[in-house]
Protein backbone atom coordinates (compact mmCIF):
# COMPACT_ATOMS: atom_id res chain seq x y z
CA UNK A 1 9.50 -19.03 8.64
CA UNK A 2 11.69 -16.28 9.16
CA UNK A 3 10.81 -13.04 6.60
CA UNK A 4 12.31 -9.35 6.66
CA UNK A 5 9.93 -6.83 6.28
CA UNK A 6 11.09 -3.46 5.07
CA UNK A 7 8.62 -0.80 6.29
CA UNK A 8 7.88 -2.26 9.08
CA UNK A 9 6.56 1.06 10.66
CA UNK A 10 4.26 1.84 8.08
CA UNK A 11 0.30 1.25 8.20
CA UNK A 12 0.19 -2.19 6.39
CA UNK A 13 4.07 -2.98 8.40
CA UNK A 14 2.97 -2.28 11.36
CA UNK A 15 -0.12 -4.83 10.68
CA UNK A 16 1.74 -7.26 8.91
CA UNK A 17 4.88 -7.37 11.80
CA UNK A 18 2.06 -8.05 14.38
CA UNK A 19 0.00 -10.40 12.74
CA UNK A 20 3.35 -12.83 11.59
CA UNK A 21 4.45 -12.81 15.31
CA UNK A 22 1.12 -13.94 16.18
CA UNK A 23 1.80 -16.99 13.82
CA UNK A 24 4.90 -17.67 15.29
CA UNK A 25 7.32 -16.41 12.45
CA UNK A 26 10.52 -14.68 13.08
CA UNK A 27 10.29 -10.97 11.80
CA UNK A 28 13.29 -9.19 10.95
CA UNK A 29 13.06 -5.38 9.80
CA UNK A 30 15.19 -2.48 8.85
CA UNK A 31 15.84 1.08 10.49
CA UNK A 32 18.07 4.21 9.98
CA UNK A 33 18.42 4.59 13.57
CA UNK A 34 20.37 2.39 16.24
CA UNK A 35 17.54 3.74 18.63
CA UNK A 36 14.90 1.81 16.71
CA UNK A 37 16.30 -1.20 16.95
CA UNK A 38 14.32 -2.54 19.70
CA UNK A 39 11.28 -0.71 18.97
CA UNK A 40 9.12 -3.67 17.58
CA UNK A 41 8.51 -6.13 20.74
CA UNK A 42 9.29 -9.48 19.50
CA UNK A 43 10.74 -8.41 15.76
CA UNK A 44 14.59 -8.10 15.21
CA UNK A 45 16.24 -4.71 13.85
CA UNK A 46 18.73 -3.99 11.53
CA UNK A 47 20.25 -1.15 10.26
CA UNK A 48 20.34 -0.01 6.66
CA UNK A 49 20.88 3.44 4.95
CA UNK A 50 20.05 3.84 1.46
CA UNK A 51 21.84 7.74 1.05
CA UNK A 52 25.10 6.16 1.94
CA UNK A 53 24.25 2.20 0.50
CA UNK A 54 24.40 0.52 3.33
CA UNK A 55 22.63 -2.52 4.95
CA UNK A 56 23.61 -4.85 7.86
CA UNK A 57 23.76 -7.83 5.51
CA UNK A 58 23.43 -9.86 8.88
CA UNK A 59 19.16 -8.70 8.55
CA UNK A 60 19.16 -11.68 5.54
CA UNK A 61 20.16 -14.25 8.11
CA UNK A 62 17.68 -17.12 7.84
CA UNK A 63 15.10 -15.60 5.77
CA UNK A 64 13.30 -17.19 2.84
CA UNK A 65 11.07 -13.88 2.29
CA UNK A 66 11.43 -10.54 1.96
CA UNK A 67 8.65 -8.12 1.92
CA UNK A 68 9.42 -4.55 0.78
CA UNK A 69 6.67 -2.16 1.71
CA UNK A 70 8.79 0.92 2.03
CA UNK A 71 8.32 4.65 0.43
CA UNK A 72 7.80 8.07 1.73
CA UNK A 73 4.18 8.89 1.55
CA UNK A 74 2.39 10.22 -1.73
CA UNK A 75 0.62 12.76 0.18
CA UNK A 76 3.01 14.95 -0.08
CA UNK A 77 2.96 18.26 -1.63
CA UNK A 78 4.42 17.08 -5.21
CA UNK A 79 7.17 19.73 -5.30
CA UNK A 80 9.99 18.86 -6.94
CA UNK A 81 12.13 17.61 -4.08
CA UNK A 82 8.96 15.46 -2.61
CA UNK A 83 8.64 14.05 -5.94
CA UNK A 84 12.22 12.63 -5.68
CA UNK A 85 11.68 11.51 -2.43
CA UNK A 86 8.35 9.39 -3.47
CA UNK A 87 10.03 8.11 -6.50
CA UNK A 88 13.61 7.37 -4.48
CA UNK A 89 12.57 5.96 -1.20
CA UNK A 90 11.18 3.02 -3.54
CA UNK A 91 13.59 2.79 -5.96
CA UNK A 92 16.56 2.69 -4.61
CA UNK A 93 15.52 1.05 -1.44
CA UNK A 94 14.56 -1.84 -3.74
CA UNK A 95 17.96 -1.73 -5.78
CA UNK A 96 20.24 -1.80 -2.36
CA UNK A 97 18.58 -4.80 -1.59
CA UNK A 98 18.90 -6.40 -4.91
CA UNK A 99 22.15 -5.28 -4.70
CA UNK A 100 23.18 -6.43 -1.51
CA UNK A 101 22.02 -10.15 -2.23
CA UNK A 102 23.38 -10.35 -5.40
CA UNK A 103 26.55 -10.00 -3.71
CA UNK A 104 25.62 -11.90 -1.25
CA UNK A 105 26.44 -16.03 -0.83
CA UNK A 106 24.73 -18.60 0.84
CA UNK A 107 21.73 -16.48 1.66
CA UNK A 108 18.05 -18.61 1.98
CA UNK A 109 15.90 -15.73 0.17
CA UNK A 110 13.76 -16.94 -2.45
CA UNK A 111 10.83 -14.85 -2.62
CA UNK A 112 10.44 -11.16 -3.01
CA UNK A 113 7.15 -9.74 -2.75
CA UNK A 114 6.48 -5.67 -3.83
CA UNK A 115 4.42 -2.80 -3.18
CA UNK A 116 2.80 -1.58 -5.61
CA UNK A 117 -0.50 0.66 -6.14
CA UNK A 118 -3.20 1.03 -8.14
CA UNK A 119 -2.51 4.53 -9.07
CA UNK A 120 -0.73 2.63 -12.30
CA UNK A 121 -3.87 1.91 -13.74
CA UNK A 122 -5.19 5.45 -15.72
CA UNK A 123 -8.11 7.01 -14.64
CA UNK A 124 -11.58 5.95 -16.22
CA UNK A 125 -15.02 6.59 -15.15
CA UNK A 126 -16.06 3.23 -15.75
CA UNK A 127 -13.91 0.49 -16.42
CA UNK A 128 -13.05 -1.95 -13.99
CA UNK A 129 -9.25 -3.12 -14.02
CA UNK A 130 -7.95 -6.65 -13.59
CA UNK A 131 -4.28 -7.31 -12.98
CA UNK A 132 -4.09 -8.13 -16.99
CA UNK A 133 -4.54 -4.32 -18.27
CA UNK A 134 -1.69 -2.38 -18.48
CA UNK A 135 -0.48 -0.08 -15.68
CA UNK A 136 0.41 2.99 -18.35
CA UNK A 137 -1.54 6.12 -16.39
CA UNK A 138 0.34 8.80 -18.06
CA UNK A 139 0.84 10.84 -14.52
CA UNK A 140 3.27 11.14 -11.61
CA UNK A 141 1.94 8.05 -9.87
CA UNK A 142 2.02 5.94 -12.54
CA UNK A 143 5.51 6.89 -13.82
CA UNK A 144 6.35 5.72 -9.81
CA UNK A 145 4.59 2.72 -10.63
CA UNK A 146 6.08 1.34 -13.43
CA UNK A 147 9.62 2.26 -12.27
CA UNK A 148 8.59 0.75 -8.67
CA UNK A 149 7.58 -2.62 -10.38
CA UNK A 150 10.19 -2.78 -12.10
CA UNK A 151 12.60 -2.46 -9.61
CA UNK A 152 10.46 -5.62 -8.00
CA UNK A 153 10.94 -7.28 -11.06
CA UNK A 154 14.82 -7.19 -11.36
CA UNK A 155 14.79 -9.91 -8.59
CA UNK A 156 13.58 -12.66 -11.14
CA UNK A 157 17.32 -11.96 -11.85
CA UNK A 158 18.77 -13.44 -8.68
CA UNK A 159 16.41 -16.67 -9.38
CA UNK A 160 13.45 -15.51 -6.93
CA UNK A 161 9.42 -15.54 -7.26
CA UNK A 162 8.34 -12.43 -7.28
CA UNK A 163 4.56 -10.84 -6.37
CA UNK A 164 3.67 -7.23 -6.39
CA UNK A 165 0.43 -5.93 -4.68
CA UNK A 166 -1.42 -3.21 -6.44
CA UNK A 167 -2.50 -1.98 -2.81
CA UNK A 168 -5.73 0.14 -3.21
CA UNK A 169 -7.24 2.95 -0.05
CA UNK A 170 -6.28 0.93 2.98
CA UNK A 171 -9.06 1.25 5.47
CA UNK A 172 -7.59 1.18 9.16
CA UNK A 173 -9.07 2.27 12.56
CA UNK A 174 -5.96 4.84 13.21
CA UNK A 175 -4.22 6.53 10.90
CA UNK A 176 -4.24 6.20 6.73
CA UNK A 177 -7.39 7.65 4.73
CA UNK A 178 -10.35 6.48 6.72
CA UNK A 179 -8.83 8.96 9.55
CA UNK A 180 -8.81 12.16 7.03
CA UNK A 181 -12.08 11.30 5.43
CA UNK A 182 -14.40 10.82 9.08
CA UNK A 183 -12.56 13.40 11.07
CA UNK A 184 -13.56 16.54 9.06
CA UNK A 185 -17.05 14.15 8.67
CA UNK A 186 -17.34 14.10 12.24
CA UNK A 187 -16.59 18.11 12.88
CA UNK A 188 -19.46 18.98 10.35
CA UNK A 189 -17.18 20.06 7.66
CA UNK A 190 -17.58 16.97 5.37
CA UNK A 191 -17.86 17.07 1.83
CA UNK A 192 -18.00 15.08 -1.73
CA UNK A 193 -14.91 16.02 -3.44
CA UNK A 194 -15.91 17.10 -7.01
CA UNK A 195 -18.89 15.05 -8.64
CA UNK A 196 -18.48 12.50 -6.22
CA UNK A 197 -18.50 9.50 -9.53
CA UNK A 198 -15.41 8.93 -9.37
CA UNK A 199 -14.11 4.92 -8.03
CA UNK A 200 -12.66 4.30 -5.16
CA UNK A 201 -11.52 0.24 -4.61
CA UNK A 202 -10.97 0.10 -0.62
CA UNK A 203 -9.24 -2.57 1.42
CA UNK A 204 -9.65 -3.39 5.14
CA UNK A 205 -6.56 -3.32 6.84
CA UNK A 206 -7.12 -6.74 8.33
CA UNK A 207 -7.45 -7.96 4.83
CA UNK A 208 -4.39 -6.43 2.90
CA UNK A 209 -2.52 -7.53 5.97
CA UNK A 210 -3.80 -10.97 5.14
CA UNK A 211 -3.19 -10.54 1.41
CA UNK A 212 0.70 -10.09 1.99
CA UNK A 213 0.55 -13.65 4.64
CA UNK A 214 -1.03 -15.47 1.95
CA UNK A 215 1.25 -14.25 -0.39
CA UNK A 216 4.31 -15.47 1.37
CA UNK A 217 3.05 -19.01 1.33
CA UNK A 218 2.03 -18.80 -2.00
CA UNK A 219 3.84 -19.22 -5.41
CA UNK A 220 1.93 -16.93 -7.53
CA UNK A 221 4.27 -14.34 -9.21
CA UNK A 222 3.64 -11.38 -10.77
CA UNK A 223 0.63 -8.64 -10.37
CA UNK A 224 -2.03 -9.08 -7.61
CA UNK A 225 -4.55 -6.38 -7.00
CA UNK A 226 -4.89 -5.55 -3.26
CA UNK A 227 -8.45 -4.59 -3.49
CA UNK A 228 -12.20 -5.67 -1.89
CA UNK A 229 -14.47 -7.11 -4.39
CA UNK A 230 -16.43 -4.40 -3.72
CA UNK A 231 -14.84 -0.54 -5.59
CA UNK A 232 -17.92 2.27 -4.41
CA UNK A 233 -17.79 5.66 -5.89
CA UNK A 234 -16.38 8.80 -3.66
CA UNK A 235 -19.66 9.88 -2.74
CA UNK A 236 -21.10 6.68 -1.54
CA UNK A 237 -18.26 6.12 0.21
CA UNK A 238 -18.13 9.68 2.03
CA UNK A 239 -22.26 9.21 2.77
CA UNK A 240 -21.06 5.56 4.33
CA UNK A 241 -18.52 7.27 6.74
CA UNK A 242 -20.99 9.47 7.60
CA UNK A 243 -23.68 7.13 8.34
CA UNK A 244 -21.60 5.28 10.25
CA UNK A 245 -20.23 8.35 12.46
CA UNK A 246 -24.07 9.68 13.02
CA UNK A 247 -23.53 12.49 10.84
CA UNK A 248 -25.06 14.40 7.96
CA UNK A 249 -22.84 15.91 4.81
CA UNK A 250 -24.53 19.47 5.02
CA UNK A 251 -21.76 21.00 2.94
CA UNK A 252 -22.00 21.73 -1.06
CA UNK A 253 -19.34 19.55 -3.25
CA UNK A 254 -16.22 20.94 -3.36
CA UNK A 255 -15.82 21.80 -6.90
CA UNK A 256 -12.93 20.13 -9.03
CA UNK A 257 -11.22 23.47 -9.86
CA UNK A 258 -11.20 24.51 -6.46
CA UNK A 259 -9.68 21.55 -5.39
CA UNK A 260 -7.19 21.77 -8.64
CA UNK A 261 -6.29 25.23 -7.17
CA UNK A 262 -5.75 24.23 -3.82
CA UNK A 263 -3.84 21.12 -4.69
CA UNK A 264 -1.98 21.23 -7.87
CA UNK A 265 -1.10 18.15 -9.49
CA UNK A 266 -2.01 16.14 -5.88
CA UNK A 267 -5.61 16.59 -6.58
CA UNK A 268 -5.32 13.80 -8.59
CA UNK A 269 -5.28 11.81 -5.35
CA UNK A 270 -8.79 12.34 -4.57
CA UNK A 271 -10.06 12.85 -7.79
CA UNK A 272 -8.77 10.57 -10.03
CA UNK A 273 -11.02 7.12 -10.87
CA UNK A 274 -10.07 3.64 -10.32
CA UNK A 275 -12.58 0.83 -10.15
CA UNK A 276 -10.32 -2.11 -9.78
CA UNK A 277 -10.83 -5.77 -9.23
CA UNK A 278 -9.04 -8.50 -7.36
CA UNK A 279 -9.20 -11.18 -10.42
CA UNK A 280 -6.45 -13.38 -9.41
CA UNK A 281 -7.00 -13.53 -5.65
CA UNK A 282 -10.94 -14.30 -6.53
CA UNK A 283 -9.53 -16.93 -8.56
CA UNK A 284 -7.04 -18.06 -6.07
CA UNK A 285 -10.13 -18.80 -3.36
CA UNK A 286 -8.66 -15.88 -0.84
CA UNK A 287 -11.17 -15.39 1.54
CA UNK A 288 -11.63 -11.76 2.23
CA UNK A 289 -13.01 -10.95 5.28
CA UNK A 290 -14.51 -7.14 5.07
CA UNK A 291 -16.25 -7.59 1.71
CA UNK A 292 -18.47 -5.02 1.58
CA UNK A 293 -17.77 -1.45 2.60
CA UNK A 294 -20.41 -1.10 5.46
CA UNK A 295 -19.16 -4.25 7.29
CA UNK A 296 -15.42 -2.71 7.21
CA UNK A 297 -17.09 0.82 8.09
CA UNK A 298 -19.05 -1.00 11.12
CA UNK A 299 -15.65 -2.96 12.41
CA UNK A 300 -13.37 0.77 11.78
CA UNK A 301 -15.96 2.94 13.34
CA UNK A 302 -18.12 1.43 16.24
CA UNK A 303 -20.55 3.40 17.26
């Protein structure tokens, strides 16, 4: 199998790139800079360029799927400019490529499969989502949900399956959230972030890696949840880390309208509440590997 992967670089990329090698696929991936070309051992670059529309349309060359995990990180600050950027780095990237093979004849691709998050799904103390509710959050994120999806939609236009992954907090040993909730943890300046109730649904980065690989041999189409079985609230997840580091949380909460203050609009990052369930991939017999939130915490953090 030969498959492109756009955002290769990225946390779930870089996982994703490695683990198809180690299968023996052919990985093909885009950059903005000739110098990057070669920077993936064993993966072939290409050059694309979404400000001026371009893509080396050589990148499509053999490939049957394309996996688009691209789009400039929500943590942000949401000013007005960094808004656009969120919202346009997955837009557009996903309409030049639609574009592009549209126009495009004799090429083998005939699966697409999306990023997506589960920021779509509104905020509720209590309800558990499956990929059947609606994704209508009326907030920033879920505006760049909706238009995000849709843009993965529009390649059921070209005749191509299409998945999206609703990914949730990827849990990975360097980088990504885990690294910004146990360093502070581990320093003695860790805290629960408001009441601490609200839902968190985690993923191991082994597993989402593993989601994606299933998903390009599978021929389910449409919405997936990239979840564990196994949502915890905030502050059993912070008391977790902090277990697992050998350290206490000797700090107060940090109340919601300090953090409101201090963040603006991004607070909803750490306080909004998702409890979300993977329905279809529980269905579908995946076998998830980190299914509890202690055995991912005792494979991310050894003591």
């Amino acid at each position: 199998m030969t498959v492109l992967i756009v955002g290769a670089t990225g946390l779930i990329g870089k996982s994703l790139v490695k683990s198809c090698l180690s299968r023996g696929w052919r990985v093909h991936f885009l950059t903005t800079r000739k110098g990057q070309l070669n920077q993936i051992d064993g993966a072939y670059g290409f050059l694309w360029n979404i400000d001026q529309s371009f893509i080396d349309k050589a990148c499509f060359e053999g490939v049957s799927v394309v996996v688009n995990l691209a789009g400039t990180p929500v943590s942000l600050p949401w000013r007005k400019a960094n808004k656009r950027k969120i919202l346009n780095s997955r837009i557009l990237g996903a309409r030049l490529l639609n574009d592009t093979l549209a126009a495009l004849k004799g090429h083998q691709v005939q699966r697409y499969i999306g990023a997506s998050g589960i920021s779509g799904y509104p905020s509720h103390p209590s309800h558990c989502y499956q990929e059947r509710d609606a994704a209508d959050a009326a907030t920033f994120l879920g505006d760049v949900v909706r238009q995000w999806e849709d843009a993965a939609l529009s390649f059921k236009i070209l005749g191509m399956s299409v998945a999206m992954v609703r990914t949730g907090l990827v849990l990975a040993p360097n980088g990504g959230v885990l690294s910004q909730i146990a360093q502070p943890i581990k320093m003695g300046f860790g805290a629960v972030l408001g009441q601490g109730k609200q839902w968190q649904s985690w993923i191991h980065i082994d597993d989402i890696t593993a989601v994606y690989e299933y998903l390009m041999e599978a021929t389910g189409q449409g919405v997936y949840n990239g979840v564990s079985p196994s949502p915890v609230q905030h502050d059993t997840m912070t008391y977790a880390i902090a277990k697992q580091c050998r350290r206490r949380i000797i700090l107060p909460k940090a109340p919601r309208f300090a953090l409101r203050l201090l963040l603006g609009e991004r607070s909803a990052l750490v306080l909004e509440s998702q409890c979300v369930h993977p329905d279809r991939l529980m269905k579908e017999n995946f076998n998830f590997k980190y299914t509890t939130l202690v055995s991912a915490l005792k494979d991310l953090l050894p003591q």
